[in-house]
C-alpha atoms as a PDB file:
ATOM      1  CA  UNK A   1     105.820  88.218  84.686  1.00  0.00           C
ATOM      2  CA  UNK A   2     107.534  87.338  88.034  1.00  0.00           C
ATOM      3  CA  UNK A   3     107.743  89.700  90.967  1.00  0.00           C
ATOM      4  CA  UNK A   4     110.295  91.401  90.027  1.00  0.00           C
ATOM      5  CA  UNK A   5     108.930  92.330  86.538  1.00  0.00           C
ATOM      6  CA  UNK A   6     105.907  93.721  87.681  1.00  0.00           C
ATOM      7  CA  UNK A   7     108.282  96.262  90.392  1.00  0.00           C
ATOM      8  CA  UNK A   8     110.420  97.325  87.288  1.00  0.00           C
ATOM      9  CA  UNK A   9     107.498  97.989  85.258  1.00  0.00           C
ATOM     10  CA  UNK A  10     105.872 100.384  87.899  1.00  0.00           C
ATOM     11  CA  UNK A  11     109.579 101.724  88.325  1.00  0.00           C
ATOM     12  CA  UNK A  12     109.839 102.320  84.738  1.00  0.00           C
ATOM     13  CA  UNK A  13     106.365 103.769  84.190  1.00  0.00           C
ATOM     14  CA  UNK A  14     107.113 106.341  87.651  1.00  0.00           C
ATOM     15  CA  UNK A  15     110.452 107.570  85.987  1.00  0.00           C
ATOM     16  CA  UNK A  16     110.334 107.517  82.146  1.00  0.00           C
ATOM     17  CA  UNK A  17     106.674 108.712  81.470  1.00  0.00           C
ATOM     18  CA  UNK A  18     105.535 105.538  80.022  1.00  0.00           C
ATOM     19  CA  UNK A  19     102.009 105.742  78.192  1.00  0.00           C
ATOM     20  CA  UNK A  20      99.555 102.757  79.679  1.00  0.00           C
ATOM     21  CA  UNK A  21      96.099 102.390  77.982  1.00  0.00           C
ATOM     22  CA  UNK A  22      93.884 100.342  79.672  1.00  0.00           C
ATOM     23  CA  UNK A  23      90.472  98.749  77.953  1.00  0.00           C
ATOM     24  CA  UNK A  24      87.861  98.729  80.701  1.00  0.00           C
ATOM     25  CA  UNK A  25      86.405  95.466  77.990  1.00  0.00           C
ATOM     26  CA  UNK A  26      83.168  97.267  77.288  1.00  0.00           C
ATOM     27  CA  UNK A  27      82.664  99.129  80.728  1.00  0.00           C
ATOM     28  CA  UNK A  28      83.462 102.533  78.535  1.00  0.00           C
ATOM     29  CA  UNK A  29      86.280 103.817  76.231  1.00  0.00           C
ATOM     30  CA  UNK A  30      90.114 102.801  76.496  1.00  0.00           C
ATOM     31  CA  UNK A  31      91.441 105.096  79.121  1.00  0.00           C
ATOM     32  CA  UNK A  32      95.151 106.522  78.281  1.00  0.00           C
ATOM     33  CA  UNK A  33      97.567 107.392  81.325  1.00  0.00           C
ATOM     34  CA  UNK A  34     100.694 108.890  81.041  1.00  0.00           C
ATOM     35  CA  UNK A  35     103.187 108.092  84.231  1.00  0.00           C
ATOM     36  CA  UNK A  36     105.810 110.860  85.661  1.00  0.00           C
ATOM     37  CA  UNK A  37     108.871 111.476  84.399  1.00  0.00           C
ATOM     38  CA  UNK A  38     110.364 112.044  87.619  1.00  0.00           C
ATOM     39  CA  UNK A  39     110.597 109.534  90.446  1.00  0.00           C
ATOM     40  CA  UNK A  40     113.143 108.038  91.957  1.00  0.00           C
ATOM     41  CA  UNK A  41     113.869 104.078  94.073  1.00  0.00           C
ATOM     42  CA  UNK A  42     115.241 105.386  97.611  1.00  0.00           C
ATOM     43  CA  UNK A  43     118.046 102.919  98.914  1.00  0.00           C
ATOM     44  CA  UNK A  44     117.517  99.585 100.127  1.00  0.00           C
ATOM     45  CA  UNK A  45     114.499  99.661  96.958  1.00  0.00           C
ATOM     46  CA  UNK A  46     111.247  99.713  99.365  1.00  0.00           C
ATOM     47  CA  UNK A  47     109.826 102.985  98.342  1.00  0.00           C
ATOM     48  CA  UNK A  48     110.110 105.566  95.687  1.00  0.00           C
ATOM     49  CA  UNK A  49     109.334 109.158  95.841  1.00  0.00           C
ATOM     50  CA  UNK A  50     107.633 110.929  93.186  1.00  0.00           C
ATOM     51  CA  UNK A  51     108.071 114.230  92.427  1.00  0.00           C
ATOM     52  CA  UNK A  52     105.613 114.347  89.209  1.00  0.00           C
ATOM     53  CA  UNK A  53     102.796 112.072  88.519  1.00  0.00           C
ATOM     54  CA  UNK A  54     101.318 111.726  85.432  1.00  0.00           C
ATOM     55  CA  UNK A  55     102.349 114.990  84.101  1.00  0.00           C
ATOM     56  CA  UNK A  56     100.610 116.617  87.658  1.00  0.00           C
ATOM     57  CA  UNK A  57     103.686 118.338  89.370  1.00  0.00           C
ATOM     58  CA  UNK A  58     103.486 117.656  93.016  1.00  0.00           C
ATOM     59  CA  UNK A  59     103.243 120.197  95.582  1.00  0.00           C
ATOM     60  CA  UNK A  60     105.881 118.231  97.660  1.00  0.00           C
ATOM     61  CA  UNK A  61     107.611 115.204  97.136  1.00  0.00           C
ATOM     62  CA  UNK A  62     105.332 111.919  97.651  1.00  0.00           C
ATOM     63  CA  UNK A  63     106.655 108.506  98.942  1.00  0.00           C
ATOM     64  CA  UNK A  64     105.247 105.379  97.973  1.00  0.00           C
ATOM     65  CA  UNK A  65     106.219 103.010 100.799  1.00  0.00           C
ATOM     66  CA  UNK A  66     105.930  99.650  97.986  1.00  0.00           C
ATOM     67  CA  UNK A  67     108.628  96.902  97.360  1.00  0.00           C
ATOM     68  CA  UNK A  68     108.137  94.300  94.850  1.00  0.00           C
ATOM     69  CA  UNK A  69     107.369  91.959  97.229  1.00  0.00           C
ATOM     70  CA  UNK A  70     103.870  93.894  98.833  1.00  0.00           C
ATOM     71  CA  UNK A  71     103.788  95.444  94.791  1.00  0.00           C
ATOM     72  CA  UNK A  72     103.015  91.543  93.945  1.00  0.00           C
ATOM     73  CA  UNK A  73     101.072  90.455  96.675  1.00  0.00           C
ATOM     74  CA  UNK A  74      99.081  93.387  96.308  1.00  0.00           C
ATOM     75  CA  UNK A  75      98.818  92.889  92.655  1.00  0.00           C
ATOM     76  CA  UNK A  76      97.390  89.277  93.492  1.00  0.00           C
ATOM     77  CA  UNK A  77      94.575  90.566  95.878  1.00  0.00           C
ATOM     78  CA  UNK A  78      93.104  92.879  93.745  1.00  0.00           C
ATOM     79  CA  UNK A  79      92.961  90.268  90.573  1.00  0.00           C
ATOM     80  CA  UNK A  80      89.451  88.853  90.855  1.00  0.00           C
ATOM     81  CA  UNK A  81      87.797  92.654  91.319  1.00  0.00           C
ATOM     82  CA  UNK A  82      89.811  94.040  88.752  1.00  0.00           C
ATOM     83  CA  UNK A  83      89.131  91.050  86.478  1.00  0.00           C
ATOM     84  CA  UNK A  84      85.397  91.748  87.186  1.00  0.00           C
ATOM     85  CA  UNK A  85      85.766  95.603  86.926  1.00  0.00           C
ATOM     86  CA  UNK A  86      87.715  95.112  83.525  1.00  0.00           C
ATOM     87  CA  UNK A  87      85.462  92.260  82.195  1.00  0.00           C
ATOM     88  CA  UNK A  88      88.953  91.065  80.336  1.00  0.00           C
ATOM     89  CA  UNK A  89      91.544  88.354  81.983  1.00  0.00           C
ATOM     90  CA  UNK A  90      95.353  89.314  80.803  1.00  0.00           C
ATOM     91  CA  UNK A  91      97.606  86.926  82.178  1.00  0.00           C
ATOM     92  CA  UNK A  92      95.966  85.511  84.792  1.00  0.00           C
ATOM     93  CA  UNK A  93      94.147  88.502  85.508  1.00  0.00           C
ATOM     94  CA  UNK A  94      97.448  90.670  86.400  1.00  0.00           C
ATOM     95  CA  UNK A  95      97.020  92.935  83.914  1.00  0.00           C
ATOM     96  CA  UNK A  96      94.007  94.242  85.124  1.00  0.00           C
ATOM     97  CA  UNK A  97      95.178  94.395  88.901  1.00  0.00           C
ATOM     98  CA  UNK A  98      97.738  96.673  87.404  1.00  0.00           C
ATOM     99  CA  UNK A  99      95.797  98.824  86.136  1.00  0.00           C
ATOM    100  CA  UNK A 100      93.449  98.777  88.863  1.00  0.00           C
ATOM    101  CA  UNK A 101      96.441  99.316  91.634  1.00  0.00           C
ATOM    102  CA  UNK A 102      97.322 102.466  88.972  1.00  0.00           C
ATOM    103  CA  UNK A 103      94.201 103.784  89.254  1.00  0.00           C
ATOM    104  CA  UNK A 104      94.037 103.689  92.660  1.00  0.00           C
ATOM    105  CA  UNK A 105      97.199 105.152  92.974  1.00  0.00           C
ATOM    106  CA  UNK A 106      96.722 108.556  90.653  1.00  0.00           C
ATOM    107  CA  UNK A 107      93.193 108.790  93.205  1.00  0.00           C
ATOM    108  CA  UNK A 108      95.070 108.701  96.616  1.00  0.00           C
ATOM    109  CA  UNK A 109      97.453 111.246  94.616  1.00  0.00           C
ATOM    110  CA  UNK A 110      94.593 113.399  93.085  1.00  0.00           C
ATOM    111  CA  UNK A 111      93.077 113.148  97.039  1.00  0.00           C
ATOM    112  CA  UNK A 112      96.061 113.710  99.612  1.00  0.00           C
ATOM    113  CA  UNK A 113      95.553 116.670 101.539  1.00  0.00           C
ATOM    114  CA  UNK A 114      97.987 118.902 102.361  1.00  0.00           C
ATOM    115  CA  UNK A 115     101.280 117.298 104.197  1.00  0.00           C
ATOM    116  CA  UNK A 116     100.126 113.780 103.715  1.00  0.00           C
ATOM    117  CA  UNK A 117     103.164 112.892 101.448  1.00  0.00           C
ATOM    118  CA  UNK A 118     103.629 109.193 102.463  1.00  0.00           C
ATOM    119  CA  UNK A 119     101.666 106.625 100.183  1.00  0.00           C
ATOM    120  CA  UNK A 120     100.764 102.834 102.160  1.00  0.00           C
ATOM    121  CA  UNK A 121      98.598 100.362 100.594  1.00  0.00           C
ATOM    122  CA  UNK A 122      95.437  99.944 102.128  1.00  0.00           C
ATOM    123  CA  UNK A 123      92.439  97.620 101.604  1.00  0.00           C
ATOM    124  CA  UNK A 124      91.058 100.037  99.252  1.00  0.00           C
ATOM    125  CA  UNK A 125      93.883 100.852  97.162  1.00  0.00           C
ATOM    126  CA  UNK A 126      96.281 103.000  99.044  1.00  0.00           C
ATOM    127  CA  UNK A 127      96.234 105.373 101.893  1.00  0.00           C
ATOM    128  CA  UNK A 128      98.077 108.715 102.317  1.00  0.00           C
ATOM    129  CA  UNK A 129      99.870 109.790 105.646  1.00  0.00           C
ATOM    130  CA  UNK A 130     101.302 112.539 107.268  1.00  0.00           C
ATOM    131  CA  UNK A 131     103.963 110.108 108.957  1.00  0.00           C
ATOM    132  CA  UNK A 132     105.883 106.924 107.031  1.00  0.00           C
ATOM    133  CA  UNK A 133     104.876 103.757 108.381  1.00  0.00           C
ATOM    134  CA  UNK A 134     106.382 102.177 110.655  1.00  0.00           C
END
Protein backbone atom coordinates (compact mmCIF):
# COMPACT_ATOMS: atom_id res chain seq x y z
CA UNK A 1 0.00 0.00 0.00
CA UNK A 2 1.24 3.59 -0.70
CA UNK A 3 0.58 6.52 1.57
CA UNK A 4 -2.37 7.26 0.55
CA UNK A 5 -3.88 3.74 0.99
CA UNK A 6 -2.97 3.37 4.37
CA UNK A 7 -4.93 7.24 5.16
CA UNK A 8 -8.10 5.84 3.33
CA UNK A 9 -8.03 2.73 5.17
CA UNK A 10 -7.94 4.48 8.67
CA UNK A 11 -10.60 6.92 7.04
CA UNK A 12 -12.70 4.09 6.09
CA UNK A 13 -12.32 2.07 9.29
CA UNK A 14 -13.19 5.75 11.48
CA UNK A 15 -16.47 6.21 9.37
CA UNK A 16 -17.99 2.88 8.20
CA UNK A 17 -17.39 0.62 11.33
CA UNK A 18 -15.02 -1.64 9.67
CA UNK A 19 -14.22 -4.96 11.71
CA UNK A 20 -10.11 -5.37 12.03
CA UNK A 21 -8.85 -8.63 13.70
CA UNK A 22 -5.49 -8.61 14.51
CA UNK A 23 -3.32 -12.03 15.36
CA UNK A 24 -0.86 -11.03 18.07
CA UNK A 25 1.20 -14.54 16.17
CA UNK A 26 1.12 -16.52 19.38
CA UNK A 27 1.40 -13.60 22.00
CA UNK A 28 -2.51 -14.57 22.89
CA UNK A 29 -5.85 -14.91 20.98
CA UNK A 30 -6.85 -12.87 17.71
CA UNK A 31 -8.14 -9.64 19.06
CA UNK A 32 -11.40 -8.27 17.07
CA UNK A 33 -11.97 -4.33 16.88
CA UNK A 34 -14.77 -2.77 15.53
CA UNK A 35 -14.04 1.10 14.28
CA UNK A 36 -16.83 4.04 14.63
CA UNK A 37 -19.34 4.61 12.45
CA UNK A 38 -19.14 8.19 12.78
CA UNK A 39 -16.15 10.35 11.93
CA UNK A 40 -15.63 12.72 9.66
CA UNK A 41 -12.08 14.32 7.32
CA UNK A 42 -12.25 18.21 8.30
CA UNK A 43 -11.20 20.39 5.17
CA UNK A 44 -7.89 20.68 3.83
CA UNK A 45 -7.80 16.46 5.00
CA UNK A 46 -5.23 16.86 8.10
CA UNK A 47 -7.45 15.73 10.84
CA UNK A 48 -10.68 13.99 11.43
CA UNK A 49 -12.97 14.23 14.30
CA UNK A 50 -14.60 11.36 15.78
CA UNK A 51 -17.65 11.41 17.31
CA UNK A 52 -17.89 7.45 18.10
CA UNK A 53 -15.07 5.10 18.43
CA UNK A 54 -15.38 1.68 18.28
CA UNK A 55 -18.93 1.54 19.19
CA UNK A 56 -17.82 3.91 22.58
CA UNK A 57 -19.92 7.17 22.04
CA UNK A 58 -17.76 10.07 22.91
CA UNK A 59 -18.49 12.48 25.50
CA UNK A 60 -17.42 15.31 23.05
CA UNK A 61 -16.18 15.31 19.75
CA UNK A 62 -12.34 14.13 19.45
CA UNK A 63 -9.85 15.41 16.77
CA UNK A 64 -7.18 13.43 15.48
CA UNK A 65 -4.66 15.98 14.19
CA UNK A 66 -3.15 12.97 11.38
CA UNK A 67 -2.65 13.42 7.53
CA UNK A 68 -1.48 10.67 5.44
CA UNK A 69 1.68 11.97 5.26
CA UNK A 70 2.61 11.82 9.46
CA UNK A 71 -0.24 8.57 9.22
CA UNK A 72 2.75 6.91 7.03
CA UNK A 73 5.69 8.08 8.58
CA UNK A 74 4.28 7.17 11.72
CA UNK A 75 3.25 3.87 10.43
CA UNK A 76 7.05 3.34 9.43
CA UNK A 77 8.46 4.11 12.99
CA UNK A 78 6.52 1.88 14.81
CA UNK A 79 7.24 -1.25 12.25
CA UNK A 80 10.17 -3.00 13.93
CA UNK A 81 8.28 -2.91 17.65
CA UNK A 82 5.15 -3.87 16.29
CA UNK A 83 6.80 -6.57 14.15
CA UNK A 84 8.40 -7.77 17.46
CA UNK A 85 5.18 -7.25 19.55
CA UNK A 86 3.16 -9.22 16.78
CA UNK A 87 5.88 -11.90 16.15
CA UNK A 88 4.29 -11.87 12.34
CA UNK A 89 5.77 -9.54 9.32
CA UNK A 90 2.67 -8.47 6.86
CA UNK A 91 3.96 -6.49 4.19
CA UNK A 92 6.95 -5.31 5.29
CA UNK A 93 5.87 -5.20 8.69
CA UNK A 94 2.97 -2.46 8.01
CA UNK A 95 0.41 -4.46 8.95
CA UNK A 96 1.40 -4.78 12.30
CA UNK A 97 2.30 -0.96 12.77
CA UNK A 98 -1.32 -0.60 11.92
CA UNK A 99 -2.54 -2.36 14.25
CA UNK A 100 -0.20 -1.25 16.74
CA UNK A 101 -0.91 2.70 15.85
CA UNK A 102 -4.87 1.34 16.37
CA UNK A 103 -4.22 0.18 19.50
CA UNK A 104 -2.63 2.97 20.64
CA UNK A 105 -5.16 5.05 19.43
CA UNK A 106 -8.50 3.32 21.18
CA UNK A 107 -5.87 3.73 24.63
CA UNK A 108 -5.28 7.57 24.34
CA UNK A 109 -9.24 7.44 23.63
CA UNK A 110 -10.12 4.99 26.52
CA UNK A 111 -7.51 7.54 28.69
CA UNK A 112 -8.32 11.33 27.75
CA UNK A 113 -9.51 13.12 30.60
CA UNK A 114 -12.06 15.38 30.55
CA UNK A 115 -11.69 18.39 27.79
CA UNK A 116 -8.64 16.89 26.23
CA UNK A 117 -10.42 16.38 22.80
CA UNK A 118 -7.40 16.96 20.46
CA UNK A 119 -5.44 13.66 19.50
CA UNK A 120 -1.27 14.34 18.37
CA UNK A 121 1.01 11.56 17.84
CA UNK A 122 3.53 11.19 20.29
CA UNK A 123 6.56 8.89 20.78
CA UNK A 124 4.40 6.53 22.53
CA UNK A 125 1.51 6.31 20.39
CA UNK A 126 -0.51 9.44 20.65
CA UNK A 127 -1.09 12.17 23.09
CA UNK A 128 -4.37 13.94 24.03
CA UNK A 129 -4.66 17.83 24.50
CA UNK A 130 -6.78 20.33 25.74
CA UNK A 131 -5.52 22.77 22.86
CA UNK A 132 -4.85 21.66 18.88
CA UNK A 133 -1.37 21.84 18.02
CA UNK A 134 0.05 24.32 16.68
Amino acid sequence: MDDREWWDRLVGELTEGTEVTVHPGGAGPPVTYRATSRAEVLPGGNAIRISCFMGRELEQPMTLHLDPAALAARLRELTEGAVEAFGTRRRGGLEEAYALLMLHLEETVGTARPGETHLVPSRGGFDSLREPPP
